[in-house]
N, C-alpha and C. Protein backbone atom coordinates (compact mmCIF):
# COMPACT_ATOMS: atom_id res chain seq x y z
N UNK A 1 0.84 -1.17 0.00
CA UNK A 1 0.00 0.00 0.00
C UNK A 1 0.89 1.24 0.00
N UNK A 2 0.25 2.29 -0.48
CA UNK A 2 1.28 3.13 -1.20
C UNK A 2 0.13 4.35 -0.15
N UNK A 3 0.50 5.28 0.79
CA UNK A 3 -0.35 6.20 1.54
C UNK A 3 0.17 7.42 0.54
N UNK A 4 -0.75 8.44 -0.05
CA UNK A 4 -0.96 9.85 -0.51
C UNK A 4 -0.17 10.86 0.04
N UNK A 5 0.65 11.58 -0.33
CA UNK A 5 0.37 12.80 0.41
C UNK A 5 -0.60 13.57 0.72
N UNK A 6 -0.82 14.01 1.73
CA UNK A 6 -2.05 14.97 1.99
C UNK A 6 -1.60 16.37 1.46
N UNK A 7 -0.68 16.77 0.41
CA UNK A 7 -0.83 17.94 0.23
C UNK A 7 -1.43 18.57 -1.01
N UNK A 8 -1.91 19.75 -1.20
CA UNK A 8 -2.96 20.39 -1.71
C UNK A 8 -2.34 21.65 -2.54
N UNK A 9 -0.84 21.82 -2.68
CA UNK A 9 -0.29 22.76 -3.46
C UNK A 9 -1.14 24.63 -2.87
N UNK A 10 -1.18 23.99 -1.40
CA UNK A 10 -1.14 25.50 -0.95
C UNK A 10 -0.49 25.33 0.65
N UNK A 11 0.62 25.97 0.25
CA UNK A 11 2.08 25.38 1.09
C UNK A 11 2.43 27.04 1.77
N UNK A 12 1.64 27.35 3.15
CA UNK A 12 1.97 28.41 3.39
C UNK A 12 1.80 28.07 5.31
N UNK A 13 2.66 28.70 5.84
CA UNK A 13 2.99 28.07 7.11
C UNK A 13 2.06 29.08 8.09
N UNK A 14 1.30 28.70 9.15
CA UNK A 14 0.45 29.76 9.76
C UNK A 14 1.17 30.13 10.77
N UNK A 15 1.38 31.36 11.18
CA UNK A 15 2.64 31.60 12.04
C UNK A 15 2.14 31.36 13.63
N UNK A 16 0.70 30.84 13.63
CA UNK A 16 -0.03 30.95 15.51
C UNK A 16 -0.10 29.51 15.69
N UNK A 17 -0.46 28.56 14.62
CA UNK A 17 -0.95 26.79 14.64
C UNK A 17 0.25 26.04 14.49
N UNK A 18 1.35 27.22 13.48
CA UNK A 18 2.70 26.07 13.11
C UNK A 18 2.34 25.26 12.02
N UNK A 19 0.97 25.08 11.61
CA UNK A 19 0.49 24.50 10.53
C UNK A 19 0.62 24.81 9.02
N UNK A 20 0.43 24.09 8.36
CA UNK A 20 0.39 24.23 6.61
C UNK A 20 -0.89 24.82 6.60
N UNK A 21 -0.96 25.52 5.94
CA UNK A 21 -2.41 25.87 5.90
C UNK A 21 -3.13 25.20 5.10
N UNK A 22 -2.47 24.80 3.75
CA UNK A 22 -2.93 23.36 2.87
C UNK A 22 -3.49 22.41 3.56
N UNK A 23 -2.44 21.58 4.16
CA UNK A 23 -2.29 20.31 4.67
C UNK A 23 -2.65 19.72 5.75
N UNK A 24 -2.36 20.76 6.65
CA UNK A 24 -2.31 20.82 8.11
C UNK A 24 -1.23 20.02 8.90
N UNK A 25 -0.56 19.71 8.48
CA UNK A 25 1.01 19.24 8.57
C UNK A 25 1.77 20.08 9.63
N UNK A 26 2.71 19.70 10.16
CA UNK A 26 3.83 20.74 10.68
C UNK A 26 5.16 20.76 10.14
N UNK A 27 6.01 21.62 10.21
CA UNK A 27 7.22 21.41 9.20
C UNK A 27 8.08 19.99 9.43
N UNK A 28 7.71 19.35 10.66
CA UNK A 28 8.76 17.83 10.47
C UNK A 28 7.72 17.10 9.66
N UNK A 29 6.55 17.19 10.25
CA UNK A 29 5.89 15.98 8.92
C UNK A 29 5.86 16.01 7.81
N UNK A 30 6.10 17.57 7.24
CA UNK A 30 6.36 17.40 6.10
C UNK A 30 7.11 17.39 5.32
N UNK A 31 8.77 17.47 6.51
CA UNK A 31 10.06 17.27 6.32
C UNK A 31 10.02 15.71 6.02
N UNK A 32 10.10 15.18 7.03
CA UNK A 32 9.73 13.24 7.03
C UNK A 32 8.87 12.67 6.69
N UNK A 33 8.08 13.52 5.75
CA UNK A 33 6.99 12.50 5.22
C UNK A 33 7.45 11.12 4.14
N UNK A 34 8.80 11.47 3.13
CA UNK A 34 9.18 10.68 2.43
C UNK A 34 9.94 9.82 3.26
N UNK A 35 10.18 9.54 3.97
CA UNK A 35 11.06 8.77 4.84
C UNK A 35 10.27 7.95 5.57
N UNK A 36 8.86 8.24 6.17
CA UNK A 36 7.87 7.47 6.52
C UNK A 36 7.21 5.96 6.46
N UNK A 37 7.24 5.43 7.38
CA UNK A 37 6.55 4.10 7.14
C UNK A 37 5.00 4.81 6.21
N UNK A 38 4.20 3.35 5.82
CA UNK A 38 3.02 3.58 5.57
C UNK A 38 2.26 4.03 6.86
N UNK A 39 2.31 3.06 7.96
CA UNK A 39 2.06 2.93 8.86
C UNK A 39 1.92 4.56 10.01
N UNK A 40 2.90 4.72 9.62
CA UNK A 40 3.89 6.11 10.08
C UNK A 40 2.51 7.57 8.99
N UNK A 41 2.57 7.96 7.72
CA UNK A 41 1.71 8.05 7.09
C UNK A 41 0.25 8.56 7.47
N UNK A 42 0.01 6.75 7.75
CA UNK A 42 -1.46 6.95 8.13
C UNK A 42 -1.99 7.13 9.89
N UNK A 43 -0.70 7.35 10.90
CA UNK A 43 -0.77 7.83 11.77
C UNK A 43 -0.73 9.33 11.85
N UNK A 44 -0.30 10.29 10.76
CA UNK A 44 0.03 11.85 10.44
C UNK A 44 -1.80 11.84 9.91
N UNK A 45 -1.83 10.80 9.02
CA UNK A 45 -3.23 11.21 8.33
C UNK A 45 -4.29 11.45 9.37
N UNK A 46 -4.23 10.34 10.12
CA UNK A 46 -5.36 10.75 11.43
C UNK A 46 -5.45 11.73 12.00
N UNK A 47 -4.23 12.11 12.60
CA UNK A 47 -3.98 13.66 13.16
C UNK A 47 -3.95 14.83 12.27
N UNK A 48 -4.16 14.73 11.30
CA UNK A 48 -5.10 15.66 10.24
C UNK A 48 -6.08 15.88 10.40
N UNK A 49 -6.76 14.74 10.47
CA UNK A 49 -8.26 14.47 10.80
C UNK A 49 -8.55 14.94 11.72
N UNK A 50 -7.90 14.72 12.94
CA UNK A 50 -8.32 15.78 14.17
C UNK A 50 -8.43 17.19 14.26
N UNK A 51 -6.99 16.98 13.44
CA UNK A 51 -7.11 19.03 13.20
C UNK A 51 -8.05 19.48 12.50
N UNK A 52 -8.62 18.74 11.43
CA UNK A 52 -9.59 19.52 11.09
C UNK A 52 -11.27 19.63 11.62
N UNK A 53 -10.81 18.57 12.19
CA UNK A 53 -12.23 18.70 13.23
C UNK A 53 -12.23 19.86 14.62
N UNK A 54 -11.03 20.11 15.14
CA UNK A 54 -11.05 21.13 15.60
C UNK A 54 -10.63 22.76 15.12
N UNK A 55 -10.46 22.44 13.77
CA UNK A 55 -10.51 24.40 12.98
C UNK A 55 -11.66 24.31 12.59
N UNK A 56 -12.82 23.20 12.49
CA UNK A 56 -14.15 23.29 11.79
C UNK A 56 -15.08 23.95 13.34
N UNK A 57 -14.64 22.72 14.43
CA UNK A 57 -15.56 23.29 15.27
C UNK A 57 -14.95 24.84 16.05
N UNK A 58 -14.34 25.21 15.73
CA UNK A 58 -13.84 25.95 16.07
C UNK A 58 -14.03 27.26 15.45
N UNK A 59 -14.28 27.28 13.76
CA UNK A 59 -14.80 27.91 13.65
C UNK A 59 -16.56 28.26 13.69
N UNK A 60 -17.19 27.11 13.89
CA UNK A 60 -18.65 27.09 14.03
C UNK A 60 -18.90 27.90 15.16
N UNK A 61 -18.11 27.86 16.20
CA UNK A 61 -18.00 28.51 17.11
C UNK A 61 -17.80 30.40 16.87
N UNK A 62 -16.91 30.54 15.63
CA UNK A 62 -16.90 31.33 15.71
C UNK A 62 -18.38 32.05 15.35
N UNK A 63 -18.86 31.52 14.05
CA UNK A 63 -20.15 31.70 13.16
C UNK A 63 -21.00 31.91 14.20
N UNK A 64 -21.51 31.22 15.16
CA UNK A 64 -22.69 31.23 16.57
C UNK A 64 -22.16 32.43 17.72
N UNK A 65 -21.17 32.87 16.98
CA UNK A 65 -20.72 34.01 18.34
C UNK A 65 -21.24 35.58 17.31
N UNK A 66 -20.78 34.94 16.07
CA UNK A 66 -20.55 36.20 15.46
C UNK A 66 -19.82 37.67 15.71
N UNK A 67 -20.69 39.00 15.90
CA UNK A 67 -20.00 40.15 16.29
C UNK A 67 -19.92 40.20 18.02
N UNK A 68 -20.27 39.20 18.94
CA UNK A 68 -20.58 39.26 20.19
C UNK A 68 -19.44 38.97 20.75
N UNK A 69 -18.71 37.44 20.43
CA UNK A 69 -17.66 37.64 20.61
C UNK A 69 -16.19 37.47 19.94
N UNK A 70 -14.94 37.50 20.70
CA UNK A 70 -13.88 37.54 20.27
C UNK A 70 -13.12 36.49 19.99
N UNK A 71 -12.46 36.39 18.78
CA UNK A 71 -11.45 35.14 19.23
C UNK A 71 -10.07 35.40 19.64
N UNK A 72 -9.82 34.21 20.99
CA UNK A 72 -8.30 33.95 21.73
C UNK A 72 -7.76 33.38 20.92
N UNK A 73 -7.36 32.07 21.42
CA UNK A 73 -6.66 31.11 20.59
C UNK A 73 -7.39 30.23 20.36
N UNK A 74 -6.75 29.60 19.19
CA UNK A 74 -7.57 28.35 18.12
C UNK A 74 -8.52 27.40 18.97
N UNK A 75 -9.80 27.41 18.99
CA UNK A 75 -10.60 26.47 19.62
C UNK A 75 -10.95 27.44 20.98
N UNK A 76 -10.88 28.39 21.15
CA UNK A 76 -11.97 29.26 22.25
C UNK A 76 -12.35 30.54 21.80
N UNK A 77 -13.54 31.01 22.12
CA UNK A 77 -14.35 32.20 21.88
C UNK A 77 -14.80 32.75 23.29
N UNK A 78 -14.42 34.09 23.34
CA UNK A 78 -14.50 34.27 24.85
C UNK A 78 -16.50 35.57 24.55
N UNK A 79 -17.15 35.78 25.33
CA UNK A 79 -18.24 36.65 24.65
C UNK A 79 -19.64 35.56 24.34
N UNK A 80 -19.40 34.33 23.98
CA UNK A 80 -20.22 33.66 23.33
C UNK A 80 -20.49 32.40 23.82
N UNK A 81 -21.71 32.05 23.67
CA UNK A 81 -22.41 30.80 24.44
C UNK A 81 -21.84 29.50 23.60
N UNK A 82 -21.56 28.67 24.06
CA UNK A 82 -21.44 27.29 23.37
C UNK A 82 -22.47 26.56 22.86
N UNK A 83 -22.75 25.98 21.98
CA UNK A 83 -24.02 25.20 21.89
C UNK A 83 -23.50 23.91 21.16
C-alpha cells in the first residue's frame, strides 16, 4: 500500500498553529513525510483528521458568536455561548 500525500499545493505556514495551511502538517511531517513508514503516514493522516475537526468546530463557534464575541486562541471564543 502506497499512503498519498495529503498535500494540496497551498504550502503556506500559519505563524499561531505552526500549521500548513494546505495540509495541516507541521514542518517535520512534512520534512519526514518521504522517509515514513506507511504505517507512520497513516498515523500523520489521522492527526489531520483531528485538526480539522477542531478548525471546523472551532470555527462554528466562531459563526454562533458572530459580532458578540472575540477570538483567543484556536478552539476558544471568549463573549459567546457554546451550543
Amino acid at each position: 500500500m502506497s499512503v498519498e500525500s495529503p498535500c494540496i499545493s497551498v504550502c503556506r505556514m500559519d505563524g499561531a498553529s505552526r500549521l500548513c495551511e494546505g495540509c495541516l502538517r507541521t514542518l517535520d511531517e512534512i520534512a519526514c513525510w518521504g522517509g515514513m513508514s506507511d504505517q507512520e503516514k497513516l498515523l500523520v493522516c489521522d492527526e489531520i483528521a483531528r485538526r480539522k475537526r477542531v478548525f471546523e468546530l472551532s470555527a462554528s463557534k466562531v459563526t454562533v458568536a458572530g459580532s458578540i464575541g472575540s477570538i483567543g486562541s484556536i478552539g476558544s471564543v471568549s463573549g459567546a455561548r457554546e451550543f
